[in-house]
Structure formats: C-alpha cells, structure tokens
C-alpha atoms as a PDB file:
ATOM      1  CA  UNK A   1     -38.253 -44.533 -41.539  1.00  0.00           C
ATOM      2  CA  UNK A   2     -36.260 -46.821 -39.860  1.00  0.00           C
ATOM      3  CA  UNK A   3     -37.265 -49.817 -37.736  1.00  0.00           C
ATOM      4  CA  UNK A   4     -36.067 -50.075 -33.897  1.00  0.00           C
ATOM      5  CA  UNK A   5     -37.142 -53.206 -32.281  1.00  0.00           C
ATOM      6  CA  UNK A   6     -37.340 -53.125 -28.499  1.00  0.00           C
ATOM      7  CA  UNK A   7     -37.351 -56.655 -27.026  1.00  0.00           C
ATOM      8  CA  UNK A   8     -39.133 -56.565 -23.602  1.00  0.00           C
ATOM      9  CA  UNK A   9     -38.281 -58.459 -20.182  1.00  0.00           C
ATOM     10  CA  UNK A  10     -40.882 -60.778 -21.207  1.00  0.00           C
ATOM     11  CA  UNK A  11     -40.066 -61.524 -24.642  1.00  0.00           C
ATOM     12  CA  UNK A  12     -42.711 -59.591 -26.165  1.00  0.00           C
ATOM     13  CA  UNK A  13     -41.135 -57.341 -29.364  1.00  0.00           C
ATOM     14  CA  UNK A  14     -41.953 -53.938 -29.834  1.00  0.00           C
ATOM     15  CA  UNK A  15     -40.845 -52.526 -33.565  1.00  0.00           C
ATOM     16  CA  UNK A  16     -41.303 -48.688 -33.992  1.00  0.00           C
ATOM     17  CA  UNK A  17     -40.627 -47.092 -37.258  1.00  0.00           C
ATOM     18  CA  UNK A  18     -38.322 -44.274 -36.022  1.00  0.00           C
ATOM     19  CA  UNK A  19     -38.023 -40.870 -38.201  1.00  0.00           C
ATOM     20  CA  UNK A  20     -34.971 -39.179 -39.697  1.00  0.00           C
ATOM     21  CA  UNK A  21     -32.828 -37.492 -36.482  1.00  0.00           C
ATOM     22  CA  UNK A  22     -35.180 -39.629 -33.686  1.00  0.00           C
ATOM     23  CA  UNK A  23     -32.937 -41.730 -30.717  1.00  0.00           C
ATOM     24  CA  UNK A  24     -33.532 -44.736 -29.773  1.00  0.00           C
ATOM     25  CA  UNK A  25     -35.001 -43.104 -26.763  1.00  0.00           C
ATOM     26  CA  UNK A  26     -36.977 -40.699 -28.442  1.00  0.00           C
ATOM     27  CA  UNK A  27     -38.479 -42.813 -30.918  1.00  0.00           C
ATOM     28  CA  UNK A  28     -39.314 -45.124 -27.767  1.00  0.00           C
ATOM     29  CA  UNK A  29     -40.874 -42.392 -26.205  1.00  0.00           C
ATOM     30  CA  UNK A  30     -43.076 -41.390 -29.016  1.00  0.00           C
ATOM     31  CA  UNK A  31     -44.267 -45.208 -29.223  1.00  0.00           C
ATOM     32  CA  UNK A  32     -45.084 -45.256 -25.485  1.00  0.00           C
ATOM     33  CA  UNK A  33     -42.602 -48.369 -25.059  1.00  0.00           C
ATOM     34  CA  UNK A  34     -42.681 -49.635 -21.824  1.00  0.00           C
ATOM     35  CA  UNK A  35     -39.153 -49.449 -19.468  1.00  0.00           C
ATOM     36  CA  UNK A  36     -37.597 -46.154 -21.572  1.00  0.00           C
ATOM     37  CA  UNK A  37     -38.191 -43.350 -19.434  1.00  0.00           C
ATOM     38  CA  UNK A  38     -36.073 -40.876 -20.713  1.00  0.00           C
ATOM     39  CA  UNK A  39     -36.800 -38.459 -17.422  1.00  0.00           C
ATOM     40  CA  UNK A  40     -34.243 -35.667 -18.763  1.00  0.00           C
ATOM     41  CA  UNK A  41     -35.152 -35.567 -22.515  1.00  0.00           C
ATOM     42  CA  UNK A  42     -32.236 -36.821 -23.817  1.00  0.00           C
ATOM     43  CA  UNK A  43     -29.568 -34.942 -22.192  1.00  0.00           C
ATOM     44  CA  UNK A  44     -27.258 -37.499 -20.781  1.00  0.00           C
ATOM     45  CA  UNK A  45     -28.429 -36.700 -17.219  1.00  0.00           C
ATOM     46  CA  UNK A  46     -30.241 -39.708 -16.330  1.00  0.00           C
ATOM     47  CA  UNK A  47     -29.396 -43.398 -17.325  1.00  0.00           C
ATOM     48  CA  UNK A  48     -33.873 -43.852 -17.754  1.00  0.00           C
ATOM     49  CA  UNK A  49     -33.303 -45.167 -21.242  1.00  0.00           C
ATOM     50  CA  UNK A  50     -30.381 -47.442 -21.031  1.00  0.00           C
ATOM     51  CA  UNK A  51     -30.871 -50.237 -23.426  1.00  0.00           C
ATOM     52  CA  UNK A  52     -28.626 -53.275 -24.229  1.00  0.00           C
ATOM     53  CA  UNK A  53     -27.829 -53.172 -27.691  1.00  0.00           C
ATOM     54  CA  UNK A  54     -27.595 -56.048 -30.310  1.00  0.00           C
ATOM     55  CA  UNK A  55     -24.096 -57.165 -30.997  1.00  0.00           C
ATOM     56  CA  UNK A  56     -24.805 -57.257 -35.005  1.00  0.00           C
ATOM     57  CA  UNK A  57     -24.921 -53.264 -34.503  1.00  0.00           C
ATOM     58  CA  UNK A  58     -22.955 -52.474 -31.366  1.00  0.00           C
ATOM     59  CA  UNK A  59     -19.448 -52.185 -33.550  1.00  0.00           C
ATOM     60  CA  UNK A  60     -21.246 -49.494 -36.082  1.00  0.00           C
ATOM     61  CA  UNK A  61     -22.516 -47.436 -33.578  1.00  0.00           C
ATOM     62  CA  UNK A  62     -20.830 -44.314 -32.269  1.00  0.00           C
ATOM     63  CA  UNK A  63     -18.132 -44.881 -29.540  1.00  0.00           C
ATOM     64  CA  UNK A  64     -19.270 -44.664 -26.051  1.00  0.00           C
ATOM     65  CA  UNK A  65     -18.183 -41.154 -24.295  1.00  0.00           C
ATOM     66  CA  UNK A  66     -16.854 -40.729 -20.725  1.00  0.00           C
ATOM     67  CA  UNK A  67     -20.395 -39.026 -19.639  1.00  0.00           C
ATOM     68  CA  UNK A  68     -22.141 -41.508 -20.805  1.00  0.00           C
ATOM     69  CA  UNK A  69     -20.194 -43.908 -19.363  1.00  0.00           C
ATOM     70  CA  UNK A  70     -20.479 -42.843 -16.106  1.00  0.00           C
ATOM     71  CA  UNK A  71     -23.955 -42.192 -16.105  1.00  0.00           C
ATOM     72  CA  UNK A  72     -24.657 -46.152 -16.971  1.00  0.00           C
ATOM     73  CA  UNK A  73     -22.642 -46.536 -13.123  1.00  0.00           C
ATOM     74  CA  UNK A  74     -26.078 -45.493 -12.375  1.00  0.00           C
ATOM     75  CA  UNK A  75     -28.873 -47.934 -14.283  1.00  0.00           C
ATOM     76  CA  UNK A  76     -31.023 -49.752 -12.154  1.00  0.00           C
ATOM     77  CA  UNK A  77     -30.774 -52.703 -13.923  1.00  0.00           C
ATOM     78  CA  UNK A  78     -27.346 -54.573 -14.242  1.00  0.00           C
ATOM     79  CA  UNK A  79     -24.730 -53.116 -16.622  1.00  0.00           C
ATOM     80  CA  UNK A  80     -23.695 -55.275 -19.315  1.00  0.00           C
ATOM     81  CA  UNK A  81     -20.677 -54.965 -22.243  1.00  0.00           C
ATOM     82  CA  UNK A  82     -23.834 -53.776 -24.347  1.00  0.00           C
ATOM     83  CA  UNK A  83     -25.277 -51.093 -22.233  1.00  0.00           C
ATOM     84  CA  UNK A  84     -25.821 -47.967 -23.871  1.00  0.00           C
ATOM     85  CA  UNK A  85     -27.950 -44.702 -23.268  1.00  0.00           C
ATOM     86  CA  UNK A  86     -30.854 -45.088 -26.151  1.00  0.00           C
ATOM     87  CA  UNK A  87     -30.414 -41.040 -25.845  1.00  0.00           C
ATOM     88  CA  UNK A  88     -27.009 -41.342 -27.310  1.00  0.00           C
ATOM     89  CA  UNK A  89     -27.674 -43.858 -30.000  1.00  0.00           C
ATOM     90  CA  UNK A  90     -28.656 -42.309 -33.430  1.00  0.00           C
ATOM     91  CA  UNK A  91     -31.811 -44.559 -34.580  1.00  0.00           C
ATOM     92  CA  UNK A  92     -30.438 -44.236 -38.399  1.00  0.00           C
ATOM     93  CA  UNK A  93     -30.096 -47.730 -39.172  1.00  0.00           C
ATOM     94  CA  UNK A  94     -32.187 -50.998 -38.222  1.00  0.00           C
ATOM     95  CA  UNK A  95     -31.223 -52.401 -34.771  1.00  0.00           C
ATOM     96  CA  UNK A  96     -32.406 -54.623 -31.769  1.00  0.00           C
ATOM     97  CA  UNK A  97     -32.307 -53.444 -28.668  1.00  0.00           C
ATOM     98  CA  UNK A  98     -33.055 -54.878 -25.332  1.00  0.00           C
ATOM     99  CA  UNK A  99     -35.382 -53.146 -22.793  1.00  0.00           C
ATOM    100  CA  UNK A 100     -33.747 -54.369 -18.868  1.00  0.00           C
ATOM    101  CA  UNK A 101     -36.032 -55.763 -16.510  1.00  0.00           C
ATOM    102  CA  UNK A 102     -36.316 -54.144 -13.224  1.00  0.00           C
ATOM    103  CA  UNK A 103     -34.125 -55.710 -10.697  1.00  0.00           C
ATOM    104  CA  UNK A 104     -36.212 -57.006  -7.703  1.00  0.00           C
END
C-alpha cells in the first residue's frame, strides 16, 4: 500500500493507503475524499479530479499529455504549474496532493 495524502481547502489532511494499480483519483474515490469527483471514471473526459501536486514528486511523475492538458483549460478551480488530473497520476509512490477549493 501506498500512502496519498490529500490536503483539503481547509487544511484538514486526508491520508489514504492506496493499492497496487489505484490513481490518485481512484484511491480518492474509494476513501470518499471530499472535492475528487471523478464524474467519468478515469477516462480523461472530465477535469473532476484535478489535484495540485507536491513539487517533491511533480518531476518523477509521468509527463503531462496534450489531452490532459487541455482538459485542465476546463477545472473550476484556478490552474496552477502543478495541476494535474489525479486520473492520470499512478498512486505508486508516496505523494501530497492538494484538493482546490471551489472558486466563489
């Protein structure tokens, strides 16, 4: 198992021991964590599970493709340099990853 930690808008830290071949939207979803939606299952049709992730990782994780580049033109919340789709992100090592707020 490895351990995904999901920092919330508020601060509060969710950690979820993620299995062997899980996202870091799936194993979200399976832990119920709160602002990872993941409407279309993981198939990069949807930017419900974009995350920001931790710089410490964001160089060892797998380069960003176009499609998934264009569907983070559509988050809700702002884009940053470390917005990803948790769908896309293997959850195969430890990492921090930050949930966005709703913009209001």
């Amino acid at each position: 198992m490895t351990k995904i930690d999901y920092m919330q808008p508020d601060g509060t830290r969710i950690t979820v021991d993620a299995a062997p071949g899980d996202t870091v939207m799936s194993a979200a979803i399976a832990a119920d964590v709160d602002g990872i939606v993941g409407e279309c299952g993981g198939n990069m049709m949807c930017a419900t599970c974009h995350v920001y992730v931790d710089e410490a990782v964001a160089a060892r994780l797998p380069a960003m493709t176009d499609d998934e580049d264009q569907m983070l033109a559509c988050t809700e919340a702002p884009r940053t340099a470390h917005s990803r789709l948790g769908c896309q992100l293997p959850a195969d090592e430890p990492m921090v990853v930050t949930v966005p707020g709703t913009p209001t």
